[in-house]
PDB file of N, CA and C in Angstrom:
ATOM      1  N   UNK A   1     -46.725 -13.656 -36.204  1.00  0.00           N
ATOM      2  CA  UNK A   1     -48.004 -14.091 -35.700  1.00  0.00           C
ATOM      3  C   UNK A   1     -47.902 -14.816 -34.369  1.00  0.00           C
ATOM      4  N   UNK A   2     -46.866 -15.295 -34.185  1.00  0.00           N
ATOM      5  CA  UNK A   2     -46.974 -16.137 -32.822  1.00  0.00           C
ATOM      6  C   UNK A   2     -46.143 -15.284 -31.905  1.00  0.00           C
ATOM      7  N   UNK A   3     -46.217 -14.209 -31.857  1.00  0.00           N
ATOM      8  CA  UNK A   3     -45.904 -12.777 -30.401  1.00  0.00           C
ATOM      9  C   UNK A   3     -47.368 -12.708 -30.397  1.00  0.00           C
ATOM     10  N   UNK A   4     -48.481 -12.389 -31.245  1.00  0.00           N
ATOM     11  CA  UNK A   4     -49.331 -12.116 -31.441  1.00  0.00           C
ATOM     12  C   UNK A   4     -50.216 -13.083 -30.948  1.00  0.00           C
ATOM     13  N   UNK A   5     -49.766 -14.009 -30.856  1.00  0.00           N
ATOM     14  CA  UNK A   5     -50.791 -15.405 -30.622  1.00  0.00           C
ATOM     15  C   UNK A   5     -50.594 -15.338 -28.686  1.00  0.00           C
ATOM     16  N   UNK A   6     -49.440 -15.126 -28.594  1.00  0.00           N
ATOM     17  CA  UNK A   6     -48.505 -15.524 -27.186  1.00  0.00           C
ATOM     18  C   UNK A   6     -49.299 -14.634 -26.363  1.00  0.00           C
ATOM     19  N   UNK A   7     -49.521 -13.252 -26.974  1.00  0.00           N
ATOM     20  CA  UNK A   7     -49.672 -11.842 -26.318  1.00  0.00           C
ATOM     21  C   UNK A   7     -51.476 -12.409 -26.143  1.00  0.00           C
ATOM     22  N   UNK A   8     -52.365 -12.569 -26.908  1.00  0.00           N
ATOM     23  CA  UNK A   8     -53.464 -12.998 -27.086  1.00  0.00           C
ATOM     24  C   UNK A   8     -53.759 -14.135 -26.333  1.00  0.00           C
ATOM     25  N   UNK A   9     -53.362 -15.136 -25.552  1.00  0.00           N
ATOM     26  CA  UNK A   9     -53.300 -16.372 -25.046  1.00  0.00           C
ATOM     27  C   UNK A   9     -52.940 -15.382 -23.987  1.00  0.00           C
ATOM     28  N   UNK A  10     -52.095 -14.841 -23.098  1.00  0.00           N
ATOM     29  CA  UNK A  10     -51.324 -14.377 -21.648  1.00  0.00           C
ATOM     30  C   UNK A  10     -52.800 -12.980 -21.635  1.00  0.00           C
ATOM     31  N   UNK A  11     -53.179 -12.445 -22.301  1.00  0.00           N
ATOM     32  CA  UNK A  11     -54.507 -11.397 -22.049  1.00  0.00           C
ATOM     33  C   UNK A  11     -55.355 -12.277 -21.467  1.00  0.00           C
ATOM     34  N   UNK A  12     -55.835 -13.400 -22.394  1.00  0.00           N
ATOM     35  CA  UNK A  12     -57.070 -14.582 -22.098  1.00  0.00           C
ATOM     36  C   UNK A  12     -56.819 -14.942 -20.680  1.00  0.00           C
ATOM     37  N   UNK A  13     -55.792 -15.487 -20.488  1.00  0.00           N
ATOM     38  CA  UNK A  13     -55.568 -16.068 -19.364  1.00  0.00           C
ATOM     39  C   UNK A  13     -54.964 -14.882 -17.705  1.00  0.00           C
ATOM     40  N   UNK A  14     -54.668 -13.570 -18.279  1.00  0.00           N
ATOM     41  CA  UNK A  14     -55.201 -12.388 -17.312  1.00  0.00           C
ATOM     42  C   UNK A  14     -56.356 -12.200 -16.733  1.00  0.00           C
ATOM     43  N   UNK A  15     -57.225 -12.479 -17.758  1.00  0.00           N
ATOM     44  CA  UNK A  15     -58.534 -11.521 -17.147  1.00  0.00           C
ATOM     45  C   UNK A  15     -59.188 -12.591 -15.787  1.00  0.00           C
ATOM     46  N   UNK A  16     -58.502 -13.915 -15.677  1.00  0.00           N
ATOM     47  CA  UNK A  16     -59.471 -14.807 -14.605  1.00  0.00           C
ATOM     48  C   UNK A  16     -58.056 -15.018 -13.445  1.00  0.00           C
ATOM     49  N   UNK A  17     -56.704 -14.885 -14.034  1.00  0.00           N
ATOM     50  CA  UNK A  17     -55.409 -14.879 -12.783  1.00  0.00           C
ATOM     51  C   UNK A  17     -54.398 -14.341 -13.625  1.00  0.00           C
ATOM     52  N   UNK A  18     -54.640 -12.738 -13.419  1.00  0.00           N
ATOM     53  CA  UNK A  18     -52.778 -12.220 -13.688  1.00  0.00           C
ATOM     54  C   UNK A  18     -51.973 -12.956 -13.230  1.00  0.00           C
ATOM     55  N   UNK A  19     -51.741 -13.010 -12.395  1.00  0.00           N
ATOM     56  CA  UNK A  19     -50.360 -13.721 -11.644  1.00  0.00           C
ATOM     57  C   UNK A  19     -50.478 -15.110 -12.534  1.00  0.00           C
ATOM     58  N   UNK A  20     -51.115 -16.073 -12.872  1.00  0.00           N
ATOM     59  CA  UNK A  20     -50.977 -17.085 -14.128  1.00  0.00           C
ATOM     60  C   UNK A  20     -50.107 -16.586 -14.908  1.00  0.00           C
ATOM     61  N   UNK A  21     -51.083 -15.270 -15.211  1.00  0.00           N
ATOM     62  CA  UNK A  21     -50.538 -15.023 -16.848  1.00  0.00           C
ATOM     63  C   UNK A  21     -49.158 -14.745 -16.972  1.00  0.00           C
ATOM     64  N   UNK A  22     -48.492 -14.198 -15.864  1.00  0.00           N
ATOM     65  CA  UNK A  22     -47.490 -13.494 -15.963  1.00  0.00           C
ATOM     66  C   UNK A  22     -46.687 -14.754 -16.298  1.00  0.00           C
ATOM     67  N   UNK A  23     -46.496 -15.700 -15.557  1.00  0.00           N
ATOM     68  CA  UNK A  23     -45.502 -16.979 -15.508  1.00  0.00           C
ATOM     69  C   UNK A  23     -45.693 -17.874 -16.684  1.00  0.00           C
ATOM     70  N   UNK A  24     -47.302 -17.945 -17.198  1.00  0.00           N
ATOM     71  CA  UNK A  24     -47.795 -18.428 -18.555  1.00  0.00           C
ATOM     72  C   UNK A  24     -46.600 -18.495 -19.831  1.00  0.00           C
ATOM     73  N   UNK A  25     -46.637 -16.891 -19.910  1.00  0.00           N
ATOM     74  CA  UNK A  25     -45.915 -16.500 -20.898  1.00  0.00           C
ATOM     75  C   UNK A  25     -44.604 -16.796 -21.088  1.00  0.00           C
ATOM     76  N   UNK A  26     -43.602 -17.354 -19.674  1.00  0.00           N
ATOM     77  CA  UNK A  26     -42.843 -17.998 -20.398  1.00  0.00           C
ATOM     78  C   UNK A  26     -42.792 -19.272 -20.808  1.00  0.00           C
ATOM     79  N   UNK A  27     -43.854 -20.171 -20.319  1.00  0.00           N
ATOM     80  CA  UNK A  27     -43.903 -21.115 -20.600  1.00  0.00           C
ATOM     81  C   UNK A  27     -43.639 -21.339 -22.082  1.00  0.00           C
ATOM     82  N   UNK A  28     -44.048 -20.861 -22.834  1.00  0.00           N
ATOM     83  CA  UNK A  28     -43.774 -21.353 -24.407  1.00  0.00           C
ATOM     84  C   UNK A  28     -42.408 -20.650 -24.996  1.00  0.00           C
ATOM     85  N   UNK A  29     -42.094 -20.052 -24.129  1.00  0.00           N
ATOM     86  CA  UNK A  29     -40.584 -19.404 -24.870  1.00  0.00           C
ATOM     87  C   UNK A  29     -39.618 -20.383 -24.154  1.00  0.00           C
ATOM     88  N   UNK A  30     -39.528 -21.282 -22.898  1.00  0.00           N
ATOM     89  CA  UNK A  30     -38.484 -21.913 -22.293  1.00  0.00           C
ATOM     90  C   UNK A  30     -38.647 -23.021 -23.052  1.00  0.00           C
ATOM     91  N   UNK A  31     -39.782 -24.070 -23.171  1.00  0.00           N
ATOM     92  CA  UNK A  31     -39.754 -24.865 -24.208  1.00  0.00           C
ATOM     93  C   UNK A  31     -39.112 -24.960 -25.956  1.00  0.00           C
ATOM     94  N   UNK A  32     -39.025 -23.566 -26.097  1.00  0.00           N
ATOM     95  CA  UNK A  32     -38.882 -23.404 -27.726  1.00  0.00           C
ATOM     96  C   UNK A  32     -37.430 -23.159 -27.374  1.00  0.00           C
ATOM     97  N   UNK A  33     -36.553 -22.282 -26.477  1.00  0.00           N
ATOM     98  CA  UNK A  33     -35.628 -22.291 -26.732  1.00  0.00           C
ATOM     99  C   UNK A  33     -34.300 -23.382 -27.139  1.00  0.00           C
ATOM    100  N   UNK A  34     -34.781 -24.738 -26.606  1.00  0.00           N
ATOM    101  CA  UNK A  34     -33.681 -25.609 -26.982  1.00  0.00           C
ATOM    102  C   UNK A  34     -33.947 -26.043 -28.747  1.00  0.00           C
ATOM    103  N   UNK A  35     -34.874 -25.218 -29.491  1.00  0.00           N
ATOM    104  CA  UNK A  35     -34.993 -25.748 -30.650  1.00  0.00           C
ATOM    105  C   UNK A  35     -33.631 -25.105 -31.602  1.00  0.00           C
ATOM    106  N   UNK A  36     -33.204 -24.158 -30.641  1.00  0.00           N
ATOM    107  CA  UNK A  36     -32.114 -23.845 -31.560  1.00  0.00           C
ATOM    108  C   UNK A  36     -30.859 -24.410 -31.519  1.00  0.00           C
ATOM    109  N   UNK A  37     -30.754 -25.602 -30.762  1.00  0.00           N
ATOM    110  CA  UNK A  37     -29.641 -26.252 -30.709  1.00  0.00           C
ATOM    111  C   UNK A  37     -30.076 -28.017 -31.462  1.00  0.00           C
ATOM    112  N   UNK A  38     -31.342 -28.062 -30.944  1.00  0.00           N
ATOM    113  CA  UNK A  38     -31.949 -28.879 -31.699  1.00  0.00           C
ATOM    114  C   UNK A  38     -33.287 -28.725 -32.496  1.00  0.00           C
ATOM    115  N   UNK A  39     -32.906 -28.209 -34.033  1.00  0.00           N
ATOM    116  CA  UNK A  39     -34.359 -27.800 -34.192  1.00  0.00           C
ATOM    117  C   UNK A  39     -35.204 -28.812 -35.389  1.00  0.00           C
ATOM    118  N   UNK A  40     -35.024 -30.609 -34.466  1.00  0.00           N
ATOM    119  CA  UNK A  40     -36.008 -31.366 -34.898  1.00  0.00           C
ATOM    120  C   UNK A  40     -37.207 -31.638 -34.122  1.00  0.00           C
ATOM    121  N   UNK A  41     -36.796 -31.020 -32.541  1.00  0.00           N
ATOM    122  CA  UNK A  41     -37.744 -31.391 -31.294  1.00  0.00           C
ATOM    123  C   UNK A  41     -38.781 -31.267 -31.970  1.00  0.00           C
ATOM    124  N   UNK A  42     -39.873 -31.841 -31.154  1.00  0.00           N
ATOM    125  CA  UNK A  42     -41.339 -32.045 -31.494  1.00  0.00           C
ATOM    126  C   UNK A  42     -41.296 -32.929 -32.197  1.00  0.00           C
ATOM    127  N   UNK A  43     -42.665 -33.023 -32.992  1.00  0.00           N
ATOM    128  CA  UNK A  43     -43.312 -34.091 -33.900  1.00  0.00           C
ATOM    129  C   UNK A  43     -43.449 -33.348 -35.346  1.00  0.00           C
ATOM    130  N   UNK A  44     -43.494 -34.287 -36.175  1.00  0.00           N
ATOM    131  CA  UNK A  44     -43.668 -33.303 -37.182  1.00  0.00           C
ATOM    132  C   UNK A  44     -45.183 -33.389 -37.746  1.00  0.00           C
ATOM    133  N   UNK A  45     -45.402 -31.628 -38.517  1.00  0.00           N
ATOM    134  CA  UNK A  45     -46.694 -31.042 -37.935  1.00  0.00           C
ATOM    135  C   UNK A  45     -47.290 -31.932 -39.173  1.00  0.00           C
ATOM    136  N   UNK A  46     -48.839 -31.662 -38.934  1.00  0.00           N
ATOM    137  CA  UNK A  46     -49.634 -32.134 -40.229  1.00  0.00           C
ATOM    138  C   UNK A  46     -50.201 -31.405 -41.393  1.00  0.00           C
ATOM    139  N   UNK A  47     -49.114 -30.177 -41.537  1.00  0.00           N
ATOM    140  CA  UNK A  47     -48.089 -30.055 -43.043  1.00  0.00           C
ATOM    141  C   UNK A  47     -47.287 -30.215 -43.184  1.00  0.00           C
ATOM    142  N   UNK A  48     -47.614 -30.125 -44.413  1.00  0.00           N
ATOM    143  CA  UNK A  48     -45.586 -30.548 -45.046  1.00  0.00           C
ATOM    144  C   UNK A  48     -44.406 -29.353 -44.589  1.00  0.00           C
ATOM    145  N   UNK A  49     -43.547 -30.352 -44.172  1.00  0.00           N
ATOM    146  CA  UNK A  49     -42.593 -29.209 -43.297  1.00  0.00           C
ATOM    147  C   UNK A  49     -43.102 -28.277 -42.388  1.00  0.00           C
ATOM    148  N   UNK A  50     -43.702 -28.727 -41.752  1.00  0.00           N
ATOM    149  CA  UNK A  50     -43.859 -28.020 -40.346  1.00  0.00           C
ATOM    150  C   UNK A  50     -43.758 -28.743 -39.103  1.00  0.00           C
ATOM    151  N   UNK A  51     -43.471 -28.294 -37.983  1.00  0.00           N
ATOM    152  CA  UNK A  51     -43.101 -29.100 -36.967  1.00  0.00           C
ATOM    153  C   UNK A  51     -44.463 -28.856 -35.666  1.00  0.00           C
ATOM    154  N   UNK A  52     -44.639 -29.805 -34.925  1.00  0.00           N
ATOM    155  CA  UNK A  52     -45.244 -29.324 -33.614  1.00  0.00           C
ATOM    156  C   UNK A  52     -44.365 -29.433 -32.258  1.00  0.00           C
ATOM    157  N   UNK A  53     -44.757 -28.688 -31.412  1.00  0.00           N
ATOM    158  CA  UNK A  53     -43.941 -29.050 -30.530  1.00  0.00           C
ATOM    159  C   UNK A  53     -44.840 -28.633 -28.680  1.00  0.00           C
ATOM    160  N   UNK A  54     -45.260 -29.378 -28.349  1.00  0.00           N
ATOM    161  CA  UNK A  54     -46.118 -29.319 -27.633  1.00  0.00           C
ATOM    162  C   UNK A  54     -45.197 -28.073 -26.670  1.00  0.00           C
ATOM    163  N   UNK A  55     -46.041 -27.170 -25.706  1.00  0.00           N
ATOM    164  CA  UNK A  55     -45.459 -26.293 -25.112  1.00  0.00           C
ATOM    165  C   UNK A  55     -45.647 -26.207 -23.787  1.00  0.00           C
ATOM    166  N   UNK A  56     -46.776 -26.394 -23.556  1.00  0.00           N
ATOM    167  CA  UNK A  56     -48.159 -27.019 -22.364  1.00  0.00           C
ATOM    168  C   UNK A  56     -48.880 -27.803 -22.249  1.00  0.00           C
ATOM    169  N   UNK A  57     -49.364 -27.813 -21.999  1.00  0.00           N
ATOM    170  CA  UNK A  57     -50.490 -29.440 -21.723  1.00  0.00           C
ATOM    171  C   UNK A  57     -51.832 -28.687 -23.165  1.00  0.00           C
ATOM    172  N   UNK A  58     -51.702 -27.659 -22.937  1.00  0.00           N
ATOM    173  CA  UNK A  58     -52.978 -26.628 -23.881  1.00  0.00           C
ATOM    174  C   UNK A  58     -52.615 -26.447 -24.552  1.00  0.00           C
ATOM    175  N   UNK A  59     -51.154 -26.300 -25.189  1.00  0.00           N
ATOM    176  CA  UNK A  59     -50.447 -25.166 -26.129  1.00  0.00           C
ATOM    177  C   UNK A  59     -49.909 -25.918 -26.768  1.00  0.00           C
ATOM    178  N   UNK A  60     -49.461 -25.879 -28.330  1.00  0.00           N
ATOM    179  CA  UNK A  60     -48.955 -26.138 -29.693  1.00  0.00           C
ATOM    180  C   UNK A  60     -48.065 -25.519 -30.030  1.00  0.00           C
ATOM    181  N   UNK A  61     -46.954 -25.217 -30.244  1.00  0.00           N
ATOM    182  CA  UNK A  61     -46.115 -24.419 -30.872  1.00  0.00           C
ATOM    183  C   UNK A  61     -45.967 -24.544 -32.308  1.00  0.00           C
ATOM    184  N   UNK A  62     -46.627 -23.956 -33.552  1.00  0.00           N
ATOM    185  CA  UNK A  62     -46.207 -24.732 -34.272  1.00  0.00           C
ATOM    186  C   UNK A  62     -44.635 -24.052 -35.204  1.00  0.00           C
ATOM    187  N   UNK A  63     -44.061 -24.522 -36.148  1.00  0.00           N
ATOM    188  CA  UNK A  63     -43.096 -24.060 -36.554  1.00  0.00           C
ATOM    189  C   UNK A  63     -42.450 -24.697 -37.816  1.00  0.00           C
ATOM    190  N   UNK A  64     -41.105 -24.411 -38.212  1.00  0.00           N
ATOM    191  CA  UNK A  64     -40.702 -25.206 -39.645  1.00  0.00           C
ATOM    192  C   UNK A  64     -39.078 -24.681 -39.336  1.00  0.00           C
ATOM    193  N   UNK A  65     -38.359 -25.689 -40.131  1.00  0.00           N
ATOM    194  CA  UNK A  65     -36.863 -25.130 -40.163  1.00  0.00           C
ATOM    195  C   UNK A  65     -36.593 -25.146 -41.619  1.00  0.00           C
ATOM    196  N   UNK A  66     -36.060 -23.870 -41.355  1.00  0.00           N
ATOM    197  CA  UNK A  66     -35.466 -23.780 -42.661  1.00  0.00           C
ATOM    198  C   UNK A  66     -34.072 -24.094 -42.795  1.00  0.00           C
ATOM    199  N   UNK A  67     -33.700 -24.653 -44.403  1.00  0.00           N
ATOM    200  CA  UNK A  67     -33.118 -25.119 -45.154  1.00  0.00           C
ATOM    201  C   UNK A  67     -31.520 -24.381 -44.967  1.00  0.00           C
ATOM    202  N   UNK A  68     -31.805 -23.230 -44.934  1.00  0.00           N
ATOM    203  CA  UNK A  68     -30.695 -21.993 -45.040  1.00  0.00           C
ATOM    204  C   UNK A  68     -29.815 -22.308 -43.418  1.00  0.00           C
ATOM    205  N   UNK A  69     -28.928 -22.465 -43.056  1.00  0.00           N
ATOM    206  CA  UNK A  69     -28.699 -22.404 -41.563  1.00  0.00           C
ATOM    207  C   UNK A  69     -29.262 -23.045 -40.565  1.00  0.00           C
ATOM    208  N   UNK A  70     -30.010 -23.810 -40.861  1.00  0.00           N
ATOM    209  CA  UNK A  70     -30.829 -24.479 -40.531  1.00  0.00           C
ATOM    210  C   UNK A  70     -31.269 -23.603 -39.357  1.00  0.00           C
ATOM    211  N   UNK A  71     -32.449 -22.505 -39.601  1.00  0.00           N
ATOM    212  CA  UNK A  71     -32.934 -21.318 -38.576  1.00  0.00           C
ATOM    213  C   UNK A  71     -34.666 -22.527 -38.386  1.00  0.00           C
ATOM    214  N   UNK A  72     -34.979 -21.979 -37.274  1.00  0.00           N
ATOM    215  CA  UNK A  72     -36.084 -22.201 -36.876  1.00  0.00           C
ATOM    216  C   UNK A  72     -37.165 -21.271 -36.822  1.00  0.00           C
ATOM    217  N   UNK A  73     -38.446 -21.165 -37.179  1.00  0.00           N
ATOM    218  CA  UNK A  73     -38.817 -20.285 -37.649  1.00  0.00           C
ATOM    219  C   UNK A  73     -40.261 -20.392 -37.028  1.00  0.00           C
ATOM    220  N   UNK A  74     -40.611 -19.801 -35.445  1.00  0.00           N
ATOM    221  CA  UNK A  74     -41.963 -20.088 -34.988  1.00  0.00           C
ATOM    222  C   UNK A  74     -42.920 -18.958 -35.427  1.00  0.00           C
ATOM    223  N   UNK A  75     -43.832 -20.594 -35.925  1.00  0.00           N
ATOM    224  CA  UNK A  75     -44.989 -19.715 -36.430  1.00  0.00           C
ATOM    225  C   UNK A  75     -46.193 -19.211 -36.324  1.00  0.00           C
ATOM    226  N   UNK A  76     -46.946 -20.067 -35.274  1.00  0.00           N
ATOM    227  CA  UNK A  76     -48.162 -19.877 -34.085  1.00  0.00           C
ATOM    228  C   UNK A  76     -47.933 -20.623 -33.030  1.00  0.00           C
ATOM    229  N   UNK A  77     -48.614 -20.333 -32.177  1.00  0.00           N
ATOM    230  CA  UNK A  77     -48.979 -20.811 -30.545  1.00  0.00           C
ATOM    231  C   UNK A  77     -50.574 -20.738 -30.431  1.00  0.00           C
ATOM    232  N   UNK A  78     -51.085 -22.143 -30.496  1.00  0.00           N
ATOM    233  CA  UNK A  78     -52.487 -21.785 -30.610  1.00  0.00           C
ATOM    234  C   UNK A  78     -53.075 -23.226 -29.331  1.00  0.00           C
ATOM    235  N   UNK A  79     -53.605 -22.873 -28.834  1.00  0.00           N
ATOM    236  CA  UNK A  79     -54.805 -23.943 -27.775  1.00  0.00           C
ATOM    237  C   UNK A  79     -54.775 -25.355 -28.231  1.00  0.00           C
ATOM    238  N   UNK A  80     -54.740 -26.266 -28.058  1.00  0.00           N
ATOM    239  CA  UNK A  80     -55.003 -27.551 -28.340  1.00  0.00           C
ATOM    240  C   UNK A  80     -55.914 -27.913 -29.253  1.00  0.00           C
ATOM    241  N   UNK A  81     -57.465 -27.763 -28.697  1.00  0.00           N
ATOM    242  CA  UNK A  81     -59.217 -27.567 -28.893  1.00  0.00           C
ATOM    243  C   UNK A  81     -58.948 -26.815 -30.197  1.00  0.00           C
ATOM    244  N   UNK A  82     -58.143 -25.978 -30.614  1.00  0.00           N
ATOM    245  CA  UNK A  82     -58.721 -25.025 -31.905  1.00  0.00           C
ATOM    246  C   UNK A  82     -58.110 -25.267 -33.365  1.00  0.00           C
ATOM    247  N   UNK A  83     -58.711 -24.680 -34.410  1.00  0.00           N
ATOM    248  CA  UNK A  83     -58.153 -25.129 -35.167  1.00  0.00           C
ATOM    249  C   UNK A  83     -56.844 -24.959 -35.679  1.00  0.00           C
ATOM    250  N   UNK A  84     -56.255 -25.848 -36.037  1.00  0.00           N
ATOM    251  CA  UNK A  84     -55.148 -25.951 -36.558  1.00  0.00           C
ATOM    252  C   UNK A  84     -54.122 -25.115 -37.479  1.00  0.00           C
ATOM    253  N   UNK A  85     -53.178 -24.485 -37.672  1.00  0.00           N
ATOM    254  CA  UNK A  85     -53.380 -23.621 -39.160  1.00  0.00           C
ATOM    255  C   UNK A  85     -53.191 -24.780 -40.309  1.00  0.00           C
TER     256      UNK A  85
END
């Protein structure tokens, strides 16, 4: 869901400046990548076991680590303003 969210957020933000969008999109993947060396970054989310991790000034990453290997496991990218999962 959160390629899906990413892909849906970089369209939104096409249709008023491609050239945004293009650079947009990595914005939330350069942020997330150090979670795999540290994957307590962020705050933790408001469920149980889930994490937030701000991405943008707009953007949420949200996510959870699992137990196993301790893998990180992102699970939406959603707007600030909206609701929450």
């Amino acid at each position: 869901m959160a390629r899906e969210d990413l892909r849906g957020i970089v369209r939104y933000i096409g249709k008023d400046n491609p050239t945004r969008a293009k650079s947009f999109g990595k914005d939330p993947r350069d942020k997330t990548r150090p979670l795999a060396r540290h994957p307590e970054l962020g705050r933790p989310g408001r469920l149980p076991g889930m994490r937030e991790l701000v991405a943008h000034s707009n953007y949420i990453v949200f996510c959870r680590v699992l137990a196993e290997g301790r893998t990180v496991q992102i699970l939406r990218v959603k707007h600030a303003a909206r609701q929450m999962p």
